[in-house]
PDB file of N, CA and C in Angstrom:
ATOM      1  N   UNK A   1       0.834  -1.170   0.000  1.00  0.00           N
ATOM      2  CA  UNK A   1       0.000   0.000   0.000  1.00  0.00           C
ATOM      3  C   UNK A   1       0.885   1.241   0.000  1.00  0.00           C
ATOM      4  N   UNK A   2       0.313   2.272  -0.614  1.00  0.00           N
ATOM      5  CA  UNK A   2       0.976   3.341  -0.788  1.00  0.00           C
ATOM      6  C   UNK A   2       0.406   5.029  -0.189  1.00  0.00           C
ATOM      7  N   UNK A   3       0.716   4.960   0.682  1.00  0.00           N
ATOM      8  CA  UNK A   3       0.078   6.471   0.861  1.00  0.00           C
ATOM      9  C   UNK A   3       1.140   7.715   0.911  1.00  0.00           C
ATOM     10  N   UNK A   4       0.950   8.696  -0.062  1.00  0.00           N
ATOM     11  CA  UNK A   4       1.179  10.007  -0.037  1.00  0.00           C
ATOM     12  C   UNK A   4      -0.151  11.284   0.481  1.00  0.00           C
ATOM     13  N   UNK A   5       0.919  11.863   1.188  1.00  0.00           N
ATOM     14  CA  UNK A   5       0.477  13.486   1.608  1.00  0.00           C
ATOM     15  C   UNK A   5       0.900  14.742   1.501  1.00  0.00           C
ATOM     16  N   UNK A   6       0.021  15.337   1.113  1.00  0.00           N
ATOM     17  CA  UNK A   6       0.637  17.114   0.910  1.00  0.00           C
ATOM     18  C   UNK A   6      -0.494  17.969   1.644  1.00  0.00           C
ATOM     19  N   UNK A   7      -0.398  18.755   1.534  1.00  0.00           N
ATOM     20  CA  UNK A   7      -1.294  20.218   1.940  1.00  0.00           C
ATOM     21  C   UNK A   7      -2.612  19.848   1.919  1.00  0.00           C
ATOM     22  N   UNK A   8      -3.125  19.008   0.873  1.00  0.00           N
ATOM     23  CA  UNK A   8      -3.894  19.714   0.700  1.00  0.00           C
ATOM     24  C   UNK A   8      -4.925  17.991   0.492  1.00  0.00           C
ATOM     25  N   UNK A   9      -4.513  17.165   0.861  1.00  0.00           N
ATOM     26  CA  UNK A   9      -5.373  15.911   1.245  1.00  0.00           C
ATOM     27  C   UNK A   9      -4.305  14.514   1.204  1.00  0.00           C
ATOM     28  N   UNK A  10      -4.946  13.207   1.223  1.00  0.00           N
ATOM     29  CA  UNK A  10      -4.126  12.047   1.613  1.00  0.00           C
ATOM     30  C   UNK A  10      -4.682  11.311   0.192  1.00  0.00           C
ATOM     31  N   UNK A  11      -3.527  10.870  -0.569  1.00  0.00           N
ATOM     32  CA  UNK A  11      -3.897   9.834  -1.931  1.00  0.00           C
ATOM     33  C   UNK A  11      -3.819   8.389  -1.212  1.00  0.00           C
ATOM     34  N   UNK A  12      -4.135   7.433  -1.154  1.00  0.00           N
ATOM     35  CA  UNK A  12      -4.092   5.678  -0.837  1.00  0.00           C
ATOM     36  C   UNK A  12      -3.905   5.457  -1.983  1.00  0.00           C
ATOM     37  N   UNK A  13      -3.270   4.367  -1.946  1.00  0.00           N
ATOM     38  CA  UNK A  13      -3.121   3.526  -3.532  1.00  0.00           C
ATOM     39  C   UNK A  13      -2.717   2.284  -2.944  1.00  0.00           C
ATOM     40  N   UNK A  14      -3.680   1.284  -2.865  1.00  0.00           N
ATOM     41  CA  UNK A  14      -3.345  -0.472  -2.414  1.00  0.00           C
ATOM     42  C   UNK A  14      -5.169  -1.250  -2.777  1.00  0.00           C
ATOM     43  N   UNK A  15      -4.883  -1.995  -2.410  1.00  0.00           N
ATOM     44  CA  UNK A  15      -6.123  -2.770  -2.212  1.00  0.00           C
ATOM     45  C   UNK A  15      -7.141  -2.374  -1.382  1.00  0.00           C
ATOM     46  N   UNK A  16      -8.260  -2.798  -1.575  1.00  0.00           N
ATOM     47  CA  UNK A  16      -9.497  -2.110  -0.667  1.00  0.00           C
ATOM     48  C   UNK A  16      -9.525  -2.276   0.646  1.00  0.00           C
ATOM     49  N   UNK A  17      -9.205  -3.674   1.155  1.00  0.00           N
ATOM     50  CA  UNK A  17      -9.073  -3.777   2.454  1.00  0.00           C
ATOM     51  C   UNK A  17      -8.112  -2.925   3.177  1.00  0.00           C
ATOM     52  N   UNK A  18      -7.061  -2.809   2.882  1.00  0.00           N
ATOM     53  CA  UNK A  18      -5.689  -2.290   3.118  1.00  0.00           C
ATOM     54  C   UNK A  18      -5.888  -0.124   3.568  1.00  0.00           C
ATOM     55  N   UNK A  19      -6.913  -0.207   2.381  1.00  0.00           N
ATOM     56  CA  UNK A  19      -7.186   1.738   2.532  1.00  0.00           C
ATOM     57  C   UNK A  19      -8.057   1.288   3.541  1.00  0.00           C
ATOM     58  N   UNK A  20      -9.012   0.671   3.614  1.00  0.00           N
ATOM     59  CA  UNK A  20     -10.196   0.841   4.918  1.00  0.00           C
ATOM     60  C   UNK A  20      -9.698   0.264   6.443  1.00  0.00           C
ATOM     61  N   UNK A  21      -8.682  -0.773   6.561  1.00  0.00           N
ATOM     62  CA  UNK A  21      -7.964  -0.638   7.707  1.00  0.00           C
ATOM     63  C   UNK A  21      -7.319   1.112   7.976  1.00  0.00           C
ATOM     64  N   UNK A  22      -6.035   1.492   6.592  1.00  0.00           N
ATOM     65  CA  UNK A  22      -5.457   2.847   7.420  1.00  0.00           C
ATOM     66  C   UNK A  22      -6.702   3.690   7.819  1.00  0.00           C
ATOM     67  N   UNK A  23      -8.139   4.223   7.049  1.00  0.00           N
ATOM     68  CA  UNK A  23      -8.212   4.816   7.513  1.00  0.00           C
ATOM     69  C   UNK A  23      -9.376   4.580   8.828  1.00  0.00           C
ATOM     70  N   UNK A  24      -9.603   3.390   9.187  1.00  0.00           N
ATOM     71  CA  UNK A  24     -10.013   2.804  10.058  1.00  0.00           C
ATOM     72  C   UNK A  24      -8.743   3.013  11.735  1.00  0.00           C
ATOM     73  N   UNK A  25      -7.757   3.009  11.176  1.00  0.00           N
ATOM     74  CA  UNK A  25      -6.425   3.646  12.214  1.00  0.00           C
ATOM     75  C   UNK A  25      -6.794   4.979  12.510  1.00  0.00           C
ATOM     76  N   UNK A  26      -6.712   5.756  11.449  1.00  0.00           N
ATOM     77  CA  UNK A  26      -6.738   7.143  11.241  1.00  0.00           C
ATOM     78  C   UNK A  26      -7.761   7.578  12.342  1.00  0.00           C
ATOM     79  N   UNK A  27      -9.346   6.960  12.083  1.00  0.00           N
ATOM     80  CA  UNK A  27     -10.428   7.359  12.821  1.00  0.00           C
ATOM     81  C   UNK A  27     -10.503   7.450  14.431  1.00  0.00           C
ATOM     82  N   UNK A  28      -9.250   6.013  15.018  1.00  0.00           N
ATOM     83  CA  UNK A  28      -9.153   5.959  15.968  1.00  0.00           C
ATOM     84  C   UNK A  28      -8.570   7.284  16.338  1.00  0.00           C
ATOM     85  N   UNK A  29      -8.123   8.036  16.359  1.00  0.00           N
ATOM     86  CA  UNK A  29      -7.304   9.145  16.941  1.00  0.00           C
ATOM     87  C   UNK A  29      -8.184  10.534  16.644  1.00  0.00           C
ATOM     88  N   UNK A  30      -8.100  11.421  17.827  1.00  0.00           N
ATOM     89  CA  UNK A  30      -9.130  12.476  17.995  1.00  0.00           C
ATOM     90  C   UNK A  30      -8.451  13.428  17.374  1.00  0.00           C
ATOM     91  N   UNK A  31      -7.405  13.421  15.936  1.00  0.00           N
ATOM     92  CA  UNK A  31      -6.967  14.724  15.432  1.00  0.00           C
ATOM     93  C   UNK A  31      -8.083  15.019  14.636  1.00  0.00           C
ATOM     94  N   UNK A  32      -8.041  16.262  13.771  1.00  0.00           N
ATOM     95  CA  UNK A  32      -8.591  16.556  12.905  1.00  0.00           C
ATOM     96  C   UNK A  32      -7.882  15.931  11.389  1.00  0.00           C
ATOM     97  N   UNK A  33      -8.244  16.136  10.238  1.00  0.00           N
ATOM     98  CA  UNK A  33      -7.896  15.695   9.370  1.00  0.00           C
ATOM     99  C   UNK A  33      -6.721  16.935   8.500  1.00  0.00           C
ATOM    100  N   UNK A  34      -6.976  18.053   9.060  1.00  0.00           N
ATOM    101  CA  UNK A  34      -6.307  19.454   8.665  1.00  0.00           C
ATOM    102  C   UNK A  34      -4.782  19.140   9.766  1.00  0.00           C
ATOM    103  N   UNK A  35      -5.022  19.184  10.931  1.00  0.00           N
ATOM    104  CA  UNK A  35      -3.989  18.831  12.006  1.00  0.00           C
ATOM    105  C   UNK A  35      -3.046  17.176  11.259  1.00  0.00           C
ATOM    106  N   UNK A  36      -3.848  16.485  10.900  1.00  0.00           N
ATOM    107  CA  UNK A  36      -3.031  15.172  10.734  1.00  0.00           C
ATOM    108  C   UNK A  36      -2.215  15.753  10.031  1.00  0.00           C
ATOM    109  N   UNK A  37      -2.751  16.340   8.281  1.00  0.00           N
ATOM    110  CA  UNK A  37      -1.847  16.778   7.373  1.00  0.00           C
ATOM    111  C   UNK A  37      -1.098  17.735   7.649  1.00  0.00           C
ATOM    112  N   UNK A  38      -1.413  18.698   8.359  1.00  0.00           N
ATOM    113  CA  UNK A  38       0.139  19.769   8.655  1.00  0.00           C
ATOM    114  C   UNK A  38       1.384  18.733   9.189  1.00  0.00           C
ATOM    115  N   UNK A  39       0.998  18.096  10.566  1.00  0.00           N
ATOM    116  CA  UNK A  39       2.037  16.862  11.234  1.00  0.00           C
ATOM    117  C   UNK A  39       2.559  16.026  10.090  1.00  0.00           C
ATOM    118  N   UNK A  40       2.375  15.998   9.598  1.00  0.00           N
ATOM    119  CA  UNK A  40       3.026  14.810   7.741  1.00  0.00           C
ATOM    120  C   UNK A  40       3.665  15.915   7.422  1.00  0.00           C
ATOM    121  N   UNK A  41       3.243  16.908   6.554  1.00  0.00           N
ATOM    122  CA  UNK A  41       3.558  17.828   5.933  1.00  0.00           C
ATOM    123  C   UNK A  41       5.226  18.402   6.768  1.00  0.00           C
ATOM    124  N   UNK A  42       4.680  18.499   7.504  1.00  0.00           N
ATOM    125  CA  UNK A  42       6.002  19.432   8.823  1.00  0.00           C
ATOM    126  C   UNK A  42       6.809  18.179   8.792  1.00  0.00           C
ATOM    127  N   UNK A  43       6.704  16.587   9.162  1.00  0.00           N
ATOM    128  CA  UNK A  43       7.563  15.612   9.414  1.00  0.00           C
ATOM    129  C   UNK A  43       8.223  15.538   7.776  1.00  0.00           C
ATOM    130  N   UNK A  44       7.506  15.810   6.610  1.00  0.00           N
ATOM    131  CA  UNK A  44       8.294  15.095   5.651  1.00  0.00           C
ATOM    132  C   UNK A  44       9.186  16.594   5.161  1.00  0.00           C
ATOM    133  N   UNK A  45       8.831  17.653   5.319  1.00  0.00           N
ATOM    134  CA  UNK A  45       9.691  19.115   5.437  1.00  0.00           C
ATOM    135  C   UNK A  45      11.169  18.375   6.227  1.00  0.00           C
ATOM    136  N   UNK A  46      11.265  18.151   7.452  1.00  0.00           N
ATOM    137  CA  UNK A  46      12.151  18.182   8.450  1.00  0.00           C
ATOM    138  C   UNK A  46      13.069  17.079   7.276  1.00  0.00           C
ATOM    139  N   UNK A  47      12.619  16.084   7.179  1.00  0.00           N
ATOM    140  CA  UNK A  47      13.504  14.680   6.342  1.00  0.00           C
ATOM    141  C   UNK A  47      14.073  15.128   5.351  1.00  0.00           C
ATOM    142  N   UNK A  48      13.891  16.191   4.346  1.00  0.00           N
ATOM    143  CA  UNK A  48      14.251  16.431   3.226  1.00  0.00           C
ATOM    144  C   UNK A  48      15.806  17.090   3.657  1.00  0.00           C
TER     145      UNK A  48
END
């Protein structure tokens, strides 16, 4: 499975089961979906 993120939303690219587990993860956690992507955004900034 493949997931990329930027600014401005989250692409999945795998099998069906595979996207509805991550975002079955995702749901567990009380961020927002704006907050998740800045935290990606800011972590993959820092790596470069």
């Amino acid at each position: 499975m493949k997931i990329t993120t930027d600014r401005q939303g989250i692409r999945c690219v795998g099998k069906s089961w595979e996207i509805r587990a991550y975002l079955r993860r995702l749901a567990c956690h009380q961020i927002t979906l704006y907050q998740f992507l800045n935290r990606q955004y800011s972590h993959e900034q820092k790596n470069k």
